[in-house]
N, C-alpha and C. Protein backbone atom coordinates (compact mmCIF):
# COMPACT_ATOMS: atom_id res chain seq x y z
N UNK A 1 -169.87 78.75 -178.57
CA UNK A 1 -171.16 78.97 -177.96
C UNK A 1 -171.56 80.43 -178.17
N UNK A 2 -172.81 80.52 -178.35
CA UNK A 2 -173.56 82.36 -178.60
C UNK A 2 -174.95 82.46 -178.43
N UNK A 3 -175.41 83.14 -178.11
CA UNK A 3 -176.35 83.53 -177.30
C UNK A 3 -176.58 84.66 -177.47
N UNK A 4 -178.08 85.48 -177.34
CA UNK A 4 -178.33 86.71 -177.37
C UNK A 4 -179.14 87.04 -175.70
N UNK A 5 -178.94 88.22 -175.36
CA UNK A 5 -179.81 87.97 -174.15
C UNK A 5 -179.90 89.50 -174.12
N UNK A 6 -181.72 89.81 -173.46
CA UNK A 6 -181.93 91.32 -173.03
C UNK A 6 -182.13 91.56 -171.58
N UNK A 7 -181.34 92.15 -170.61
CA UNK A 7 -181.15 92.45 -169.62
C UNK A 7 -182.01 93.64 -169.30
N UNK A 8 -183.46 93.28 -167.88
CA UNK A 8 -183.43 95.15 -168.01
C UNK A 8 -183.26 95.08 -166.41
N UNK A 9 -184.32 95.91 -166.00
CA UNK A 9 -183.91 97.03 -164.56
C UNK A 9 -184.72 96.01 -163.85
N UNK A 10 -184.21 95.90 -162.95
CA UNK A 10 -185.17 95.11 -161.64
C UNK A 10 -186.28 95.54 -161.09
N UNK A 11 -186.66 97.25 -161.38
CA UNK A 11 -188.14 97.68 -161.19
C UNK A 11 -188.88 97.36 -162.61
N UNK A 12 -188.29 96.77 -163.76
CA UNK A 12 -188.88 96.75 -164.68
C UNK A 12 -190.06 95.37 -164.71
N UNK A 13 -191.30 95.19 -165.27
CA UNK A 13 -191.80 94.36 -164.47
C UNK A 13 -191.42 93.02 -165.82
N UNK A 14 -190.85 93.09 -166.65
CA UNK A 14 -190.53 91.95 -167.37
C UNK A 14 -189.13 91.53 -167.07
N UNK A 15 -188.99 90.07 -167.29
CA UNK A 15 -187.69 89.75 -166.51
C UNK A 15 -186.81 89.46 -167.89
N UNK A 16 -185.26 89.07 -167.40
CA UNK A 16 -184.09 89.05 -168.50
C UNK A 16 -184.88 87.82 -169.31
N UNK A 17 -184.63 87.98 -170.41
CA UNK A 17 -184.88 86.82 -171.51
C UNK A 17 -183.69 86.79 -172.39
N UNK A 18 -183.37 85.28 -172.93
CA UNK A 18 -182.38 85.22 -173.80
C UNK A 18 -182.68 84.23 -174.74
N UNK A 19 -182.21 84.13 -176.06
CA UNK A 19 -182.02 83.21 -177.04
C UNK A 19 -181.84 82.02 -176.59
N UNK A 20 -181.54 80.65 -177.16
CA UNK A 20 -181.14 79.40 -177.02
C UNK A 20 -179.64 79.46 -177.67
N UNK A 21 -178.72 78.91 -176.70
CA UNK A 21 -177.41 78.87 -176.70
C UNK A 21 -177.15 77.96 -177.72
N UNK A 22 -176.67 78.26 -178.66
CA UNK A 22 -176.08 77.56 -180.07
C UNK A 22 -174.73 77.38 -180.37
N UNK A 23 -174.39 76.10 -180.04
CA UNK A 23 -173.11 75.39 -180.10
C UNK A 23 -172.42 75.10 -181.21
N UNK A 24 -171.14 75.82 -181.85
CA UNK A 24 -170.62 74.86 -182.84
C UNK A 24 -169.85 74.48 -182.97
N UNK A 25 -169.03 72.92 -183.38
CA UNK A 25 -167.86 72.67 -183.22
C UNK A 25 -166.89 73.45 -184.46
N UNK A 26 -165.60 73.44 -184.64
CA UNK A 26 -164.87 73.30 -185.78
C UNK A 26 -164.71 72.20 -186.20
N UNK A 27 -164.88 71.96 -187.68
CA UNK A 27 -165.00 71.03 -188.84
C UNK A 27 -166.48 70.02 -188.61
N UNK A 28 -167.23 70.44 -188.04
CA UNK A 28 -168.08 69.95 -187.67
C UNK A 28 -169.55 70.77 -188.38
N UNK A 29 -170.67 70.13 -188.97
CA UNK A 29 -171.47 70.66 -189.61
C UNK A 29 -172.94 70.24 -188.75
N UNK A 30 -172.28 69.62 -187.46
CA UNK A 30 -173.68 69.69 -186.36
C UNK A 30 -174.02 71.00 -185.59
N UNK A 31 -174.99 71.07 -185.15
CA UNK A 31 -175.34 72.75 -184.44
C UNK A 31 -176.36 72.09 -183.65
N UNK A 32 -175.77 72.24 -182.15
CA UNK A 32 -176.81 72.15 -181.05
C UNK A 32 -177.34 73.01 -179.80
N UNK A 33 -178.81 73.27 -180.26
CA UNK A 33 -179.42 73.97 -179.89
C UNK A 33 -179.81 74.25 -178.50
N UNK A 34 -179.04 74.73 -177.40
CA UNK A 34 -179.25 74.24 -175.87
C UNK A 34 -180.27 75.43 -175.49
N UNK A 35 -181.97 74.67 -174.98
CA UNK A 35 -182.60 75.54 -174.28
C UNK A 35 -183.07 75.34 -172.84
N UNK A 36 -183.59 76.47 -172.05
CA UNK A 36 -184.54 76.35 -170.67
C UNK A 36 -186.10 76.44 -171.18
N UNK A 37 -185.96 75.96 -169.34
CA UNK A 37 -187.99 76.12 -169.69
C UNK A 37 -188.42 74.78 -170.74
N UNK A 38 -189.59 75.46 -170.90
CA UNK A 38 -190.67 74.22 -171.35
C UNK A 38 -190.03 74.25 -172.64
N UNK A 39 -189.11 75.03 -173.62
CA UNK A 39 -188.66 75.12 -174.98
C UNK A 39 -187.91 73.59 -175.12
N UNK A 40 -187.34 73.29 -174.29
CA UNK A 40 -186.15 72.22 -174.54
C UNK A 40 -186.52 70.93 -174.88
N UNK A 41 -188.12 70.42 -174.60
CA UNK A 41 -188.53 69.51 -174.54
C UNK A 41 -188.30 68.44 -173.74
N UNK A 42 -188.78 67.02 -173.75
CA UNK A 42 -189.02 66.10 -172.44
C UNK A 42 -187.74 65.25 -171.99
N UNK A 43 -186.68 66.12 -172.24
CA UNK A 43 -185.45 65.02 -172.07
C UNK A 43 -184.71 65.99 -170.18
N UNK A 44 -185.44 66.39 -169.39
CA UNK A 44 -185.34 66.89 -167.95
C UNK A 44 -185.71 68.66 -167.84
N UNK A 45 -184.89 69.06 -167.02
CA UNK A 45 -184.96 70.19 -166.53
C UNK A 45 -183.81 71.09 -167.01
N UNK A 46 -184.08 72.55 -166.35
CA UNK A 46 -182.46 73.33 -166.71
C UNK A 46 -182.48 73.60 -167.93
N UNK A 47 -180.71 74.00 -168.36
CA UNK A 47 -180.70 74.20 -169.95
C UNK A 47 -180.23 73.11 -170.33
N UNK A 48 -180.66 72.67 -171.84
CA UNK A 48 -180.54 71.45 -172.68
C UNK A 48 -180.57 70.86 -173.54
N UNK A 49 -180.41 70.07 -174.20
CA UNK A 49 -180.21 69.75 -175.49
C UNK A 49 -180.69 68.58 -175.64
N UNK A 50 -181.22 67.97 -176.07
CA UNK A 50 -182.12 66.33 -175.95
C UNK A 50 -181.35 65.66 -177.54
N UNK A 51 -181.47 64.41 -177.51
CA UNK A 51 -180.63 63.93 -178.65
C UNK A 51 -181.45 63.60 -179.41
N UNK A 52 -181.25 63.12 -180.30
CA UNK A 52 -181.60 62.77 -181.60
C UNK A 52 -181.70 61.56 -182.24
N UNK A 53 -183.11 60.75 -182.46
CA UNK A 53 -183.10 59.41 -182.55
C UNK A 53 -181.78 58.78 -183.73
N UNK A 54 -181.32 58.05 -183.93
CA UNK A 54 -180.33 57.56 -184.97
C UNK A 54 -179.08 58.55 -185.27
N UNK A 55 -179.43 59.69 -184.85
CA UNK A 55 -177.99 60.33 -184.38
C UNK A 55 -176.95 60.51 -183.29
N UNK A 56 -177.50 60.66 -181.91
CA UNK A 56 -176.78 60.14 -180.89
C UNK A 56 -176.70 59.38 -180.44
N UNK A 57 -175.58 58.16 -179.76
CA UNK A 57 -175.74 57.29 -178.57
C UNK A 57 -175.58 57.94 -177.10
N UNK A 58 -176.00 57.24 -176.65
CA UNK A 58 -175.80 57.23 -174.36
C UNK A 58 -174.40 56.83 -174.81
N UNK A 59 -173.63 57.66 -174.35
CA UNK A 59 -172.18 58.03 -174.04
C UNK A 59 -171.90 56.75 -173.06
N UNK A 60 -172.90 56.03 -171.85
CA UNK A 60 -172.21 55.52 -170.97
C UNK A 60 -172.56 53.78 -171.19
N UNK A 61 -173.69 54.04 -172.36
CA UNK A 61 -173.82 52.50 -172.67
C UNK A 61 -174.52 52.04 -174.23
N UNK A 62 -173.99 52.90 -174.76
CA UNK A 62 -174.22 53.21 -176.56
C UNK A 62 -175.49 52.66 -176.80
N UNK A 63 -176.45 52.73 -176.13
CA UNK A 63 -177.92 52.81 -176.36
C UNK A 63 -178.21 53.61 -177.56
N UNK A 64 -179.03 53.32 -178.37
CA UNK A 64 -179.58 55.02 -179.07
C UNK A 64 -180.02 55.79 -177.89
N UNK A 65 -179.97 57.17 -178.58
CA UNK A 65 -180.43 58.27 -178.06
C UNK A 65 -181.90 58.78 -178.35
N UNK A 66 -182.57 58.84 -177.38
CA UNK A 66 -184.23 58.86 -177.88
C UNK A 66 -184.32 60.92 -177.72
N UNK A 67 -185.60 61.48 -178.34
CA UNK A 67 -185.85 62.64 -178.02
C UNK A 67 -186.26 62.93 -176.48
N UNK A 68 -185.93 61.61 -175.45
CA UNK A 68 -186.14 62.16 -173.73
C UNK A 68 -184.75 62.09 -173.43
N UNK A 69 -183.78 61.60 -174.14
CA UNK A 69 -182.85 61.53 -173.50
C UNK A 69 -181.95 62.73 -173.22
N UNK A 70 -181.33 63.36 -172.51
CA UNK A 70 -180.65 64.55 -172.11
C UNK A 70 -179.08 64.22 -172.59
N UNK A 71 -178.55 65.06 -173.67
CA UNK A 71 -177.29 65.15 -174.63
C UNK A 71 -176.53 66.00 -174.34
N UNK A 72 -176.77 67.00 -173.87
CA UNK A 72 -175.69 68.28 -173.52
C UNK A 72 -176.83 68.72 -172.33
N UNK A 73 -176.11 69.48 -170.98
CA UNK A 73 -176.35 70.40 -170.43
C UNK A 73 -175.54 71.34 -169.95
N UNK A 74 -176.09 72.81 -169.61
CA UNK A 74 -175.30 73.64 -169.13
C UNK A 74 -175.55 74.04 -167.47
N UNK A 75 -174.86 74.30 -166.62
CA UNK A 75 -175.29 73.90 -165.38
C UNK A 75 -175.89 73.13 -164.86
N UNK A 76 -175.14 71.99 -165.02
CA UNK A 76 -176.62 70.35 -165.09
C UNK A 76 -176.67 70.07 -163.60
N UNK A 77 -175.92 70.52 -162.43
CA UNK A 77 -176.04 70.59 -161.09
C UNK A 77 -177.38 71.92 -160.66
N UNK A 78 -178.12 72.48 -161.34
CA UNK A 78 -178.68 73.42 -161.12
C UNK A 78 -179.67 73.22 -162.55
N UNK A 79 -181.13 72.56 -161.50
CA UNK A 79 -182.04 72.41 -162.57
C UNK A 79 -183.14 73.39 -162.26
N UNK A 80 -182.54 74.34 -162.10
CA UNK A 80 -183.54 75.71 -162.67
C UNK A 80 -182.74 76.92 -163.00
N UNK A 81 -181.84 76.15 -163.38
CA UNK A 81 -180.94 76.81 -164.38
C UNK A 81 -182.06 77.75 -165.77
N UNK A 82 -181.22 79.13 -166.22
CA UNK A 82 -181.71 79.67 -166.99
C UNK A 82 -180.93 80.28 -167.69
N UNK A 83 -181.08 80.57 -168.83
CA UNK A 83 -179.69 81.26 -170.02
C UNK A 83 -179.63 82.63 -169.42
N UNK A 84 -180.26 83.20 -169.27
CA UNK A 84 -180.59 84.67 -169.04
C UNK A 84 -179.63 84.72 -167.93
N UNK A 85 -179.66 84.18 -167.05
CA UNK A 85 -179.03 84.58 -165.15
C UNK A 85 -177.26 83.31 -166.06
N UNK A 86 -177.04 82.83 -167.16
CA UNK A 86 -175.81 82.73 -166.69
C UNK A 86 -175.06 83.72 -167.14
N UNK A 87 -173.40 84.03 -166.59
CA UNK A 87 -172.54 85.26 -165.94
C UNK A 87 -171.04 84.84 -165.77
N UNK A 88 -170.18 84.81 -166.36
CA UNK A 88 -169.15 84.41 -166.43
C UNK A 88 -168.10 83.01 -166.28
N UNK A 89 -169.05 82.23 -165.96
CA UNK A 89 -168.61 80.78 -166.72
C UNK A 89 -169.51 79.76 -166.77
N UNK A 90 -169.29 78.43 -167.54
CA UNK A 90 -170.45 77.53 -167.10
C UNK A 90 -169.99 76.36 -167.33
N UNK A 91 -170.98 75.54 -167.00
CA UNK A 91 -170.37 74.46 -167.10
C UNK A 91 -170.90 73.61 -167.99
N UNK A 92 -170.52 72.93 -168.93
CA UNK A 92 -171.07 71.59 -170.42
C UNK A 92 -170.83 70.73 -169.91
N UNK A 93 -172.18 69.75 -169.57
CA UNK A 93 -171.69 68.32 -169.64
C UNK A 93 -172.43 68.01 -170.68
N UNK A 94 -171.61 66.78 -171.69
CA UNK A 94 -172.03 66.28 -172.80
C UNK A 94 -171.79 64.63 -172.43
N UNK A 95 -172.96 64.52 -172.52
CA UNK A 95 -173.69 62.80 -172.38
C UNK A 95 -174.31 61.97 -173.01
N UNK A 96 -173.56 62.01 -174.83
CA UNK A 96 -174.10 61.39 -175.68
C UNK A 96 -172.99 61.57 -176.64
N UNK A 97 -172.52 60.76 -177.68
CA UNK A 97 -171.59 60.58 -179.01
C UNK A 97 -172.60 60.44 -180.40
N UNK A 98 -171.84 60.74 -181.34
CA UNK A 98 -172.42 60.91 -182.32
C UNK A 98 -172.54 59.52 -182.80
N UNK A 99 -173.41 59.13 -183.58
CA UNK A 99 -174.12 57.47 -183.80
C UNK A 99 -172.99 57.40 -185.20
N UNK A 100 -173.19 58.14 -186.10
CA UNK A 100 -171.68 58.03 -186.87
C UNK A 100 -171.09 59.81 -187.25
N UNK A 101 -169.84 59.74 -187.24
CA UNK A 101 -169.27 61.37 -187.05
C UNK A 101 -169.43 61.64 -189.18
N UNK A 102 -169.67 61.13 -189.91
CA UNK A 102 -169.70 61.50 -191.21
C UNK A 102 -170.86 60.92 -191.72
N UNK A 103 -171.38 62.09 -192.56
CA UNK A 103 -172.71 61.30 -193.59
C UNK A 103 -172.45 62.04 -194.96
N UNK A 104 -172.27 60.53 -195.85
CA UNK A 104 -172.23 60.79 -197.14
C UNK A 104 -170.93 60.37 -197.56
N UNK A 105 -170.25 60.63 -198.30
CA UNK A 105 -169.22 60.15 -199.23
C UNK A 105 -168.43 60.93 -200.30
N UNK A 106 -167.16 61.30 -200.02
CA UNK A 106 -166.15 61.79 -200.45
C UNK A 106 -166.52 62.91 -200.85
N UNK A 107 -166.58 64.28 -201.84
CA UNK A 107 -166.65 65.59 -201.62
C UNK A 107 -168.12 65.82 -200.76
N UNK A 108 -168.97 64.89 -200.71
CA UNK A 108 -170.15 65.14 -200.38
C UNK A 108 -170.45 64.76 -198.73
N UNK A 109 -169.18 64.02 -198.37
CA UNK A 109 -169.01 64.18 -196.90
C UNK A 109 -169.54 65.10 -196.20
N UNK A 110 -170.18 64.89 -195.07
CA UNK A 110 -170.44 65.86 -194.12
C UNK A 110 -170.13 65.79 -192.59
N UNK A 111 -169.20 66.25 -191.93
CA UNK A 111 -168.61 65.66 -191.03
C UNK A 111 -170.12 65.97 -189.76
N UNK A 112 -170.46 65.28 -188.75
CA UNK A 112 -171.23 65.36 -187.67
C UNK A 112 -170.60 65.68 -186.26
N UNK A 113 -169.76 65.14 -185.91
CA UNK A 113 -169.05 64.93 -184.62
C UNK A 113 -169.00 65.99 -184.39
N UNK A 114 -168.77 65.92 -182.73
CA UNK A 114 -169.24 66.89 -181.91
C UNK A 114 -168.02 66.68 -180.30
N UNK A 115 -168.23 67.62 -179.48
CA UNK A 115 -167.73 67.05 -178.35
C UNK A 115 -167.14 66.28 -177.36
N UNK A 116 -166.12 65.94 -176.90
CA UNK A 116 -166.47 64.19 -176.47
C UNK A 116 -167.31 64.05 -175.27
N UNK A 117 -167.52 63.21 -175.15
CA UNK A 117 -168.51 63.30 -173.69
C UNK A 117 -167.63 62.87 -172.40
N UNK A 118 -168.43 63.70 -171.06
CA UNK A 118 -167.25 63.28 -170.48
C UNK A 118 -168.51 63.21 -169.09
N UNK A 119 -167.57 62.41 -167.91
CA UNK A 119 -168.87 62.24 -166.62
C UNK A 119 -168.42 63.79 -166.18
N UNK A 120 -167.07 64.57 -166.47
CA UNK A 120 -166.92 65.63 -166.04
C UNK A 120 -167.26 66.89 -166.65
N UNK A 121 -168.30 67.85 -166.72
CA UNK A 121 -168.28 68.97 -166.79
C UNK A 121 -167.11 69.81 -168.07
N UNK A 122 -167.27 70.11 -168.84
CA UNK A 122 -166.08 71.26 -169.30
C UNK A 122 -166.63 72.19 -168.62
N UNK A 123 -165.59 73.53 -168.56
CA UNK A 123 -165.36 74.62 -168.01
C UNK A 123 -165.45 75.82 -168.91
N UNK A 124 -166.02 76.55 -169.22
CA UNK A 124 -166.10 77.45 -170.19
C UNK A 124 -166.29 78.86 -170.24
N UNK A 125 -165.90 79.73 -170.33
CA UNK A 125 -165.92 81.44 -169.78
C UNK A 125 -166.48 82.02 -171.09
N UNK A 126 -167.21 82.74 -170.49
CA UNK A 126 -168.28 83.63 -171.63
C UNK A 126 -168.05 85.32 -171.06
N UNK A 127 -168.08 85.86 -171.76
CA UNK A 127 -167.96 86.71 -171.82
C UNK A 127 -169.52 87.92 -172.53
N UNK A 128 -169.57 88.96 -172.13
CA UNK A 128 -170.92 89.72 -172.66
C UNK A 128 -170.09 90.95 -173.53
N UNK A 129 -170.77 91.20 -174.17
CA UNK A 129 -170.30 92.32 -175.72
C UNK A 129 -171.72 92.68 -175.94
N UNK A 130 -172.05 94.38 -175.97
CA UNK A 130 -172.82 94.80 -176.31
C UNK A 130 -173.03 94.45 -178.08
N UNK A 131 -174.27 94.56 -177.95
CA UNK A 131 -174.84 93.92 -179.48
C UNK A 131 -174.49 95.56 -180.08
N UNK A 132 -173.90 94.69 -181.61
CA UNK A 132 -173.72 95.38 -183.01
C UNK A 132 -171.88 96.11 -182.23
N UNK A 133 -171.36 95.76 -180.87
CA UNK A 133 -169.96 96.32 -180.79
C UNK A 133 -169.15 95.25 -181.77
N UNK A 134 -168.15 95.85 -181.88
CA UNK A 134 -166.62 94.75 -182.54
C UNK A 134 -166.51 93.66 -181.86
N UNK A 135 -166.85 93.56 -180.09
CA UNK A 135 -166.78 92.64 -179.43
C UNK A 135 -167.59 91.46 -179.88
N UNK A 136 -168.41 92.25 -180.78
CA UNK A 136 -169.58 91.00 -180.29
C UNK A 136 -169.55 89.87 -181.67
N UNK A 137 -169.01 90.19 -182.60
CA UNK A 137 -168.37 89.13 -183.66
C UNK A 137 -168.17 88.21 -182.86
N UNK A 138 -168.15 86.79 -183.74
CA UNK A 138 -167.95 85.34 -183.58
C UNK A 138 -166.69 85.24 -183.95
N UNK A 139 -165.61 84.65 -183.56
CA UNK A 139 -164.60 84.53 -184.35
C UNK A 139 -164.60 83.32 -185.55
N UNK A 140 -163.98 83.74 -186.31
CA UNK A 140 -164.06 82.77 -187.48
C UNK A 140 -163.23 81.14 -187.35
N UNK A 141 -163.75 80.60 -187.43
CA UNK A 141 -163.17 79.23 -187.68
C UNK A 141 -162.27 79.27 -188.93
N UNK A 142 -161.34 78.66 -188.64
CA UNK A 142 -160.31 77.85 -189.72
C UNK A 142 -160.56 77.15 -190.26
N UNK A 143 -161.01 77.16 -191.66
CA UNK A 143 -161.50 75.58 -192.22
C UNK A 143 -160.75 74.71 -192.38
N UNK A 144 -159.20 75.44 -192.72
CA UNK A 144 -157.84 75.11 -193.67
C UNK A 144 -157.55 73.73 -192.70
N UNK A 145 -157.91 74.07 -191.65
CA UNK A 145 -157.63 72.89 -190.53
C UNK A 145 -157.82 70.95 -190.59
N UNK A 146 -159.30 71.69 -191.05
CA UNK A 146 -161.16 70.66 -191.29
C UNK A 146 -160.11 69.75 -192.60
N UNK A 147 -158.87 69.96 -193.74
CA UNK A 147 -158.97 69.71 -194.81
C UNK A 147 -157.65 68.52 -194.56
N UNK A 148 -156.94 69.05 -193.54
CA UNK A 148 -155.82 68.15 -193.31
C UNK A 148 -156.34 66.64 -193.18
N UNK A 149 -155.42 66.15 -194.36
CA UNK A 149 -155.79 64.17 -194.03
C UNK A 149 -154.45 63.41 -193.66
């Protein structure tokens, strides 16, 4: 998960704003885009991720997944939730599976899968790194991993 966010002074009269939290798995070539506010579109409130017709199912009854349906959230107990105000941990619930985890065929494979979904919450600690420090690198994924059959 990564995120950019600008923090200022509380007499300042513009408030914290941040990027849309961008998720990626390892060996995975999906990227999901979790936003607040009116950005996220009609799948609820809070921060979020809405699914994707013919790409996700409803995790709890393999429905397709329509663009209202709600696929990932982050503080999904708190629907005025905002990227900006979160602060040292959060919480993912993911409420949708991938409709199939590969598209395409042998070198041209592209793996999709994502998360598993769960009725429980993951737990996740974030941490803040001033922009352009050493901290603030992504760490690199292992591909060598992605290759094992």
């Amino acid at each position: 998960m990564f995120w950019q966010s600008a923090e200022y002074p509380e007499w300042w009269f513009a408030g914290d704003k941040a990027t849309s939290v961008k998720l990626e798995t390892q060996c995975s070539d999906r990227v999901w885009r979790l936003r607040d506010g009116n950005e996220a579109g009609g799948c609820g409130t809070g921060i979020r991720a809405c699914g994707e017709p013919g790409k996700d199912l409803v995790a709890g009854t393999g429905q397709p997944a329509t663009g209202s349906t709600r696929c990932m959230s982050i503080n999904p107990a708190d629907p005025e939730a905002r990227i900006a105000e979160v602060d040292g941990k959060l919480e993912l619930l993911v409420s949708c599976t991938p409709a199939a985890v590969t598209e395409g065929e042998g070198d041209d494979a592209v793996n999709l899968d994502y998360l598993r979904a769960s009725s429980v919450p993951y737990t996740v600690y974030v941490r803040k790194a001033p922009r352009g420090s050493m901290r603030a690198r992504l760490p690199e994924f292992d591909e060598s991993v992605c290759d094992a059959e």
